[in-house]
PDB file of N, CA and C in Angstrom:
ATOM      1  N   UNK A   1    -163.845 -33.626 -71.217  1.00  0.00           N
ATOM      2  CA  UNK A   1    -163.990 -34.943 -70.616  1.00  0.00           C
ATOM      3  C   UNK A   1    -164.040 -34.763 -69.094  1.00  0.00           C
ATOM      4  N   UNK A   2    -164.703 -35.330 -68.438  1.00  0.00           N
ATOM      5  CA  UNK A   2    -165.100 -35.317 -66.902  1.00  0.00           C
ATOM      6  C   UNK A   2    -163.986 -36.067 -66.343  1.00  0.00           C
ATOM      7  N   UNK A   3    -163.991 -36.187 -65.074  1.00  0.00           N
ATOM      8  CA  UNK A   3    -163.135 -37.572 -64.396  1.00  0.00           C
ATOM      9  C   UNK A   3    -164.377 -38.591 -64.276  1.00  0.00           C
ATOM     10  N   UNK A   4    -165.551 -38.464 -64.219  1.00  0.00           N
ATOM     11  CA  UNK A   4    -166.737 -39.386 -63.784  1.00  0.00           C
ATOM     12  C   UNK A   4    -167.987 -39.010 -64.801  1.00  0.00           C
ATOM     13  N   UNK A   5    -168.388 -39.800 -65.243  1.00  0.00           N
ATOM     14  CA  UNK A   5    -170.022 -39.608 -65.924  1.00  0.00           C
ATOM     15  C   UNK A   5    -171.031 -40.556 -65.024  1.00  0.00           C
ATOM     16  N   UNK A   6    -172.257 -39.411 -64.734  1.00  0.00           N
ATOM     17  CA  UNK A   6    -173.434 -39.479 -64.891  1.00  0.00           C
ATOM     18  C   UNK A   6    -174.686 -39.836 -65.641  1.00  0.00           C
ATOM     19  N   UNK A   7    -174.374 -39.986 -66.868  1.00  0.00           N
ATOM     20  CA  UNK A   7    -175.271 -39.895 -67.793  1.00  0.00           C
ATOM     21  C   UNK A   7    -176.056 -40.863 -68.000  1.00  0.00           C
ATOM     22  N   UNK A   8    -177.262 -40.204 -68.171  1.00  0.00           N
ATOM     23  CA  UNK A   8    -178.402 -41.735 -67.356  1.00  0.00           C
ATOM     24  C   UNK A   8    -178.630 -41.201 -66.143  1.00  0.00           C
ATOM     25  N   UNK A   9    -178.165 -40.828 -65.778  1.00  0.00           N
ATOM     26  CA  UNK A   9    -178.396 -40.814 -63.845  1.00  0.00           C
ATOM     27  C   UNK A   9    -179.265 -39.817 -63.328  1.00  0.00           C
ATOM     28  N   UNK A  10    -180.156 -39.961 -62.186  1.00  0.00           N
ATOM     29  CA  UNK A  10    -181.043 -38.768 -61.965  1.00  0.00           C
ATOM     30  C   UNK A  10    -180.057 -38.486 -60.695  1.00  0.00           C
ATOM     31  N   UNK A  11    -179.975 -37.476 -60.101  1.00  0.00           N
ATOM     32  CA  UNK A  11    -179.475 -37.372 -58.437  1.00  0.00           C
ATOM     33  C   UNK A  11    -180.329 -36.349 -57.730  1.00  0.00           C
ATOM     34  N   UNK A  12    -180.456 -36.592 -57.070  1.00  0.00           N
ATOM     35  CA  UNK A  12    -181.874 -35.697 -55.812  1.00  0.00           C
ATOM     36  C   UNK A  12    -180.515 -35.274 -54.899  1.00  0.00           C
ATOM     37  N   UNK A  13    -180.195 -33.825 -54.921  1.00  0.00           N
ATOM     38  CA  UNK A  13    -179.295 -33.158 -53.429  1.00  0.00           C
ATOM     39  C   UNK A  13    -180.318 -31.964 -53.317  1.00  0.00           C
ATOM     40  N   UNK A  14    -180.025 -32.505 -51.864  1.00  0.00           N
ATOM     41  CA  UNK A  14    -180.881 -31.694 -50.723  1.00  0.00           C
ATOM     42  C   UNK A  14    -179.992 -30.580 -50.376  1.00  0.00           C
ATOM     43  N   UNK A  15    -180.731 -29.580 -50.046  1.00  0.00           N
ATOM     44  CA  UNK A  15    -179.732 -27.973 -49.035  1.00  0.00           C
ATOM     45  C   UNK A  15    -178.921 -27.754 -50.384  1.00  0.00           C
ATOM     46  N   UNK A  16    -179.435 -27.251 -51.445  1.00  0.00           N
ATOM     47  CA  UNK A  16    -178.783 -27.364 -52.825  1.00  0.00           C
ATOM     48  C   UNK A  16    -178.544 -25.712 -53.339  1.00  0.00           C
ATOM     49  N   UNK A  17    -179.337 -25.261 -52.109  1.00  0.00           N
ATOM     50  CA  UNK A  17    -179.111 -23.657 -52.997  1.00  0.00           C
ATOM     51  C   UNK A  17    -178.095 -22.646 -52.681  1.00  0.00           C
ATOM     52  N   UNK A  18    -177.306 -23.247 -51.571  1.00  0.00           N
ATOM     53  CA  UNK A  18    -175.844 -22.523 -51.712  1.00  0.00           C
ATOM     54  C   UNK A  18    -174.826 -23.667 -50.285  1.00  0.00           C
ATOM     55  N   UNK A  19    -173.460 -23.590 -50.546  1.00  0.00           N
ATOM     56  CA  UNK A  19    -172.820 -24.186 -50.251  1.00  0.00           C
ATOM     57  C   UNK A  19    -172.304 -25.462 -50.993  1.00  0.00           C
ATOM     58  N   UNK A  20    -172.082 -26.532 -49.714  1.00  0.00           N
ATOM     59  CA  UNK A  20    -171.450 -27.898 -50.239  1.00  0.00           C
ATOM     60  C   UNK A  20    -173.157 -28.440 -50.991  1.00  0.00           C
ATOM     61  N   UNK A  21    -174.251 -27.884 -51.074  1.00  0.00           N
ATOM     62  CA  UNK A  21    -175.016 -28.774 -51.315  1.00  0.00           C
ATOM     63  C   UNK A  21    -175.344 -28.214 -53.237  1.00  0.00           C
ATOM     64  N   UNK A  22    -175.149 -27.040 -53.332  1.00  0.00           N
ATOM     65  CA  UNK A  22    -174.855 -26.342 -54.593  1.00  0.00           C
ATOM     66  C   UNK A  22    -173.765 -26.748 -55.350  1.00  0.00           C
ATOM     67  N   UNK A  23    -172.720 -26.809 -54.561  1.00  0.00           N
ATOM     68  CA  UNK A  23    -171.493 -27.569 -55.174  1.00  0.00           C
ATOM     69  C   UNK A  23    -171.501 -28.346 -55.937  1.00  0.00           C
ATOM     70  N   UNK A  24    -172.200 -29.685 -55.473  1.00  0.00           N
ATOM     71  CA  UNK A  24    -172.056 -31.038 -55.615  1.00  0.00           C
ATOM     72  C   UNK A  24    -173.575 -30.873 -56.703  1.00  0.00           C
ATOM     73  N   UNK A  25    -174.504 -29.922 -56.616  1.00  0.00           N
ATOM     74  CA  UNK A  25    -175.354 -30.116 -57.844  1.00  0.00           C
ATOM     75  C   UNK A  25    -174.570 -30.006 -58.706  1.00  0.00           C
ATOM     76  N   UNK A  26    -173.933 -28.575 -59.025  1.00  0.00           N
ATOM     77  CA  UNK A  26    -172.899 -27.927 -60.165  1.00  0.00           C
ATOM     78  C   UNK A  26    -172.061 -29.473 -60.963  1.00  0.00           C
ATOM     79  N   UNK A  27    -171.699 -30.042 -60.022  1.00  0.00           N
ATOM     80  CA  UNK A  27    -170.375 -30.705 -60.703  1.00  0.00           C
ATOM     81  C   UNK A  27    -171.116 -32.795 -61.069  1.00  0.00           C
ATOM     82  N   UNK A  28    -172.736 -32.642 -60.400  1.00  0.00           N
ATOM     83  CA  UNK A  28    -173.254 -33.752 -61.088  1.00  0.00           C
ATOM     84  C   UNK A  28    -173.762 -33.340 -62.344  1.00  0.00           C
ATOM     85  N   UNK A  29    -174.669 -32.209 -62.187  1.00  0.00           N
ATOM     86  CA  UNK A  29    -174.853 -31.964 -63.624  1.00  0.00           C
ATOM     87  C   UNK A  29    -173.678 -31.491 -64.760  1.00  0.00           C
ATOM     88  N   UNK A  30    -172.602 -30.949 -64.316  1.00  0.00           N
ATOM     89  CA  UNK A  30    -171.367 -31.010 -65.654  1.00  0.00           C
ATOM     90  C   UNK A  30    -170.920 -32.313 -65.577  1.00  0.00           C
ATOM     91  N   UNK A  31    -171.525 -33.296 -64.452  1.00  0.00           N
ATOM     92  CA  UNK A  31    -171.129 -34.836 -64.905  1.00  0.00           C
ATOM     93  C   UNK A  31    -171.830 -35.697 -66.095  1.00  0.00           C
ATOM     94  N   UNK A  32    -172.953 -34.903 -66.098  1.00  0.00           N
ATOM     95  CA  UNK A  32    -174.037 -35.489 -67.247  1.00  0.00           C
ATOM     96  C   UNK A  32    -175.399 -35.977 -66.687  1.00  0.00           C
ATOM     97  N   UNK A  33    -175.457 -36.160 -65.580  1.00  0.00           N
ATOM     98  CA  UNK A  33    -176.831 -36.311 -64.437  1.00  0.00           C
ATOM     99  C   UNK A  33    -177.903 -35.211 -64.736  1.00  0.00           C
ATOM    100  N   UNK A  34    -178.969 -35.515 -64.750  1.00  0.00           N
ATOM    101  CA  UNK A  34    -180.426 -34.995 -64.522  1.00  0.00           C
ATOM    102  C   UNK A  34    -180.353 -34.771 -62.551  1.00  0.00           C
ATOM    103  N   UNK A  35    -180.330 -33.553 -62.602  1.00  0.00           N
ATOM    104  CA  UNK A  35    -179.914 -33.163 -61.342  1.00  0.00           C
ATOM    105  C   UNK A  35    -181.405 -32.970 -60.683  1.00  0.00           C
ATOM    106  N   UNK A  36    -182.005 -33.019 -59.719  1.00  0.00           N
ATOM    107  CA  UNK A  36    -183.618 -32.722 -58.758  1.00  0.00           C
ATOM    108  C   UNK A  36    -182.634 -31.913 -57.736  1.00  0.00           C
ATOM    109  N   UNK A  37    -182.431 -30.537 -57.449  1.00  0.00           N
ATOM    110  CA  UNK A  37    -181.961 -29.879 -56.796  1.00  0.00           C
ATOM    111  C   UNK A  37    -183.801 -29.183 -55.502  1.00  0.00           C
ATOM    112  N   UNK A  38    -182.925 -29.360 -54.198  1.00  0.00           N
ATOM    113  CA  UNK A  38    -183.842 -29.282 -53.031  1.00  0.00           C
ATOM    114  C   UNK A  38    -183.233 -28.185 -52.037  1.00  0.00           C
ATOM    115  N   UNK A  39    -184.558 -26.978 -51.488  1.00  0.00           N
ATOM    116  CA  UNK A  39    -184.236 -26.769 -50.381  1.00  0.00           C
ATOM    117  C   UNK A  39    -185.452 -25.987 -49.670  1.00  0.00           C
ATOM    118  N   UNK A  40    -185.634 -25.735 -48.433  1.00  0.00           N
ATOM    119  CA  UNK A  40    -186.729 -24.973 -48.372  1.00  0.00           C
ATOM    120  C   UNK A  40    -187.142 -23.644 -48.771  1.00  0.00           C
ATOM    121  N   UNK A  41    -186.257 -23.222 -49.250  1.00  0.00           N
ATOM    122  CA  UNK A  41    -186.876 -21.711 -50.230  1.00  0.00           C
ATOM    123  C   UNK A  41    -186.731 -22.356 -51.741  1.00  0.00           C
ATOM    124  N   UNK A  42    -187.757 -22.035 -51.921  1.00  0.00           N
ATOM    125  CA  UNK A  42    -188.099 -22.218 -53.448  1.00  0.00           C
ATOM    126  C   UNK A  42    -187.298 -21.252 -54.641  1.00  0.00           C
ATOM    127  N   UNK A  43    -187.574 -19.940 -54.338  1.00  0.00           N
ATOM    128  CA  UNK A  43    -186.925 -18.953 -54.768  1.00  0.00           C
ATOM    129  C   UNK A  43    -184.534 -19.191 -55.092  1.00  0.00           C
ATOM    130  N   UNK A  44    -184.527 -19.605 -53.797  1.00  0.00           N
ATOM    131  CA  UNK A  44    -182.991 -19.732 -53.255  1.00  0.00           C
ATOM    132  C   UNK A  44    -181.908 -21.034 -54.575  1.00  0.00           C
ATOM    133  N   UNK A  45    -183.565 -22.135 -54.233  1.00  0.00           N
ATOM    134  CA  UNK A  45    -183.368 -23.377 -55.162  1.00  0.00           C
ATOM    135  C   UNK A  45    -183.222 -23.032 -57.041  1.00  0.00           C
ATOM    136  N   UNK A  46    -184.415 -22.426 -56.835  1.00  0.00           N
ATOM    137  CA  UNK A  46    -184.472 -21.909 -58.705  1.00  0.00           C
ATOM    138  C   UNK A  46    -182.968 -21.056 -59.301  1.00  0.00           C
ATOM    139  N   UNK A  47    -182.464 -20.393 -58.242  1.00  0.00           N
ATOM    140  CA  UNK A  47    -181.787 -19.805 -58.798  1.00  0.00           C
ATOM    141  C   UNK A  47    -180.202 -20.499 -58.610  1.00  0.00           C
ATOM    142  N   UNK A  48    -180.397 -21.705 -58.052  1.00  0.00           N
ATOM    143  CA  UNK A  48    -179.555 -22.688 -58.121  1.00  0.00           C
ATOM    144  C   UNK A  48    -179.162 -23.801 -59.822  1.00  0.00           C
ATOM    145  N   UNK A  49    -180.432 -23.910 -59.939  1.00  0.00           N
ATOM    146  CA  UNK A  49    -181.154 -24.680 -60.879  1.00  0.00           C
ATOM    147  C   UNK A  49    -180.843 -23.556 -62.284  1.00  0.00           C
ATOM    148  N   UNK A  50    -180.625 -22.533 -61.963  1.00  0.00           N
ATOM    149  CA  UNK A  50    -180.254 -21.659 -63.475  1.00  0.00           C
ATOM    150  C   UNK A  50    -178.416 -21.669 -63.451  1.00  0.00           C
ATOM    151  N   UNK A  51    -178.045 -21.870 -62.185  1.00  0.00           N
ATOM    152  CA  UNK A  51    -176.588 -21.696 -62.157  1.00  0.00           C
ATOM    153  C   UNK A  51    -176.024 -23.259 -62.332  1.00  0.00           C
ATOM    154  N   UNK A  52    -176.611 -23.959 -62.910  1.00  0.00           N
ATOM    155  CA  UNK A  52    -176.234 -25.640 -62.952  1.00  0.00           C
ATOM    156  C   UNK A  52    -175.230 -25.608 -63.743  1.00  0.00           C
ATOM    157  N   UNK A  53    -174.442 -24.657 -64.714  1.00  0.00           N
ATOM    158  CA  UNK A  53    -172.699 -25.400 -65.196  1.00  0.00           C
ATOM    159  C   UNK A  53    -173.397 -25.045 -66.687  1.00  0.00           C
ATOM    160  N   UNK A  54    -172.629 -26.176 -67.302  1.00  0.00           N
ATOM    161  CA  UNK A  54    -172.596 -26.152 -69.181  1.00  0.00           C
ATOM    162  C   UNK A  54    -173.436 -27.725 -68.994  1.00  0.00           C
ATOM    163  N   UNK A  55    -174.937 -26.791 -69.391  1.00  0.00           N
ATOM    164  CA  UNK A  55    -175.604 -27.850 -69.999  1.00  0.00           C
ATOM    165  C   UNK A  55    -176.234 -28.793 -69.039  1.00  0.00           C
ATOM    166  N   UNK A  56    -176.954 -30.141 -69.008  1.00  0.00           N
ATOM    167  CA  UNK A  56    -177.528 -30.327 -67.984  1.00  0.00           C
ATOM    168  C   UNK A  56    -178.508 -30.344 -67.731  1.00  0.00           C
ATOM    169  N   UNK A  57    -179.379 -30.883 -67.085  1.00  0.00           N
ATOM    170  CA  UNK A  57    -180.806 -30.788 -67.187  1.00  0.00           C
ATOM    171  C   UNK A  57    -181.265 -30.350 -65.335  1.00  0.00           C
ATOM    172  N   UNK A  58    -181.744 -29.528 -64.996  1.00  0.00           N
ATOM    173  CA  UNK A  58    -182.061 -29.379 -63.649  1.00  0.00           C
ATOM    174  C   UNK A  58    -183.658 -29.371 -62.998  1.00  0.00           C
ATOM    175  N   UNK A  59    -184.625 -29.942 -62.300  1.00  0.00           N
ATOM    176  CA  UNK A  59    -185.134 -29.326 -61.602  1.00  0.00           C
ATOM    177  C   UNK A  59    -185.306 -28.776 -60.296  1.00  0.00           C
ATOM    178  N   UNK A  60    -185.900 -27.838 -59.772  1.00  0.00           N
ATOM    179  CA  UNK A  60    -185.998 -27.325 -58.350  1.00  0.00           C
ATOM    180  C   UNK A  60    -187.533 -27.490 -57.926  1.00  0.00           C
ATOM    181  N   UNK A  61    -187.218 -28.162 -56.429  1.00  0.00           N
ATOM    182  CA  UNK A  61    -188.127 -28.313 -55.455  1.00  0.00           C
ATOM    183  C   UNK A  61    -187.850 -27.591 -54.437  1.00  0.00           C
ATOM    184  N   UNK A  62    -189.128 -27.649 -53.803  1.00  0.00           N
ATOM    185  CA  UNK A  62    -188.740 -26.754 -52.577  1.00  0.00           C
ATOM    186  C   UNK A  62    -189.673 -27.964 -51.231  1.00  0.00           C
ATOM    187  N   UNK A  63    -188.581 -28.262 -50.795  1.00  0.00           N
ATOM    188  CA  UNK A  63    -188.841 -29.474 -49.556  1.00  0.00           C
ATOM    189  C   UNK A  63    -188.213 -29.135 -48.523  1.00  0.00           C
ATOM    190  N   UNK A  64    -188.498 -29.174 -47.359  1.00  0.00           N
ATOM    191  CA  UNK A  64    -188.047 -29.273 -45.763  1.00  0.00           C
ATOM    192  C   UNK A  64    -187.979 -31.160 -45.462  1.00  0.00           C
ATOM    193  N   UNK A  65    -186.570 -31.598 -45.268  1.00  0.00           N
ATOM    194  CA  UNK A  65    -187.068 -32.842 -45.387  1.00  0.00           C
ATOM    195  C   UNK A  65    -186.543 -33.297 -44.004  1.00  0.00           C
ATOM    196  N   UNK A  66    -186.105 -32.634 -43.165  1.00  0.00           N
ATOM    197  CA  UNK A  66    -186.782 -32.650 -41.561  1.00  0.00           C
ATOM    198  C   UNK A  66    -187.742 -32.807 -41.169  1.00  0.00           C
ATOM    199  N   UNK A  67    -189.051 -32.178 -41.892  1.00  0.00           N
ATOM    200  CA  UNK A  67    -190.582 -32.582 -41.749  1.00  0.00           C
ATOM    201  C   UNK A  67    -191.239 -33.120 -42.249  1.00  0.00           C
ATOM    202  N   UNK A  68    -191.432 -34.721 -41.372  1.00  0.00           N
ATOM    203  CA  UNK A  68    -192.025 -35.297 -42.230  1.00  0.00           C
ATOM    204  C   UNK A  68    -194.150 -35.050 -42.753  1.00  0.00           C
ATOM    205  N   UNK A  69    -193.554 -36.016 -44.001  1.00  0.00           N
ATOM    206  CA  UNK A  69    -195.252 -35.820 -44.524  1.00  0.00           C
ATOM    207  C   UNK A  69    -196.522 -36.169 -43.635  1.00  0.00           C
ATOM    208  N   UNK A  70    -197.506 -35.305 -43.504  1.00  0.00           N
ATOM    209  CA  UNK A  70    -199.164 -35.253 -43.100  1.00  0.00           C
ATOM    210  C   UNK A  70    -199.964 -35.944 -43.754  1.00  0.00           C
TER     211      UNK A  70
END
C-alpha cells in the first residue's frame, strides 16, 4: 500500500535522469502514475525509464525545455 495513489494519472518530470528529478519519477510511478520522464540526453533518460520501481508504466523523452520551440 502507498501513502498516495496515482492511478489514472499521467506526470511529465523534467531533469528525470538522475537526482531529485529521478527520485520523484521512481516514487510516482510505485504510486501508480504513467510516468513521461524528461531530459536532454536521451540515452541518460532511457535508462531512467528502465529503473522506474515495481511496475509502472514509463516513457522517455529527450527535451531541453529552456529552449524554446522553432
Amino acid at each position: 500500500m502507498t501513502e498516495f495513489s496515482l492511478d489514472n494519472k499521467v506526470a511529465l518530470i523534467t531533469g528525470a535522469s538522475r537526482g531529485i528529478g529521478k527520485a520523484i519519477a521512481l516514487r510516482f510511478a510505485q504510486a501508480g502514475a504513467r510516468v513521461v520522464v524528461s531530459s536532454r540526453k536521451l540515452d541518460s533518460v532511457q535508462a531512467s525509464r528502465r529503473d522506474r520501481g515495481r511496475g509502472g508504466h514509463a516513457l522517455a523523452v529527450q527535451a531541453h525545455v529552456a529552449s524554446p520551440m522553432t
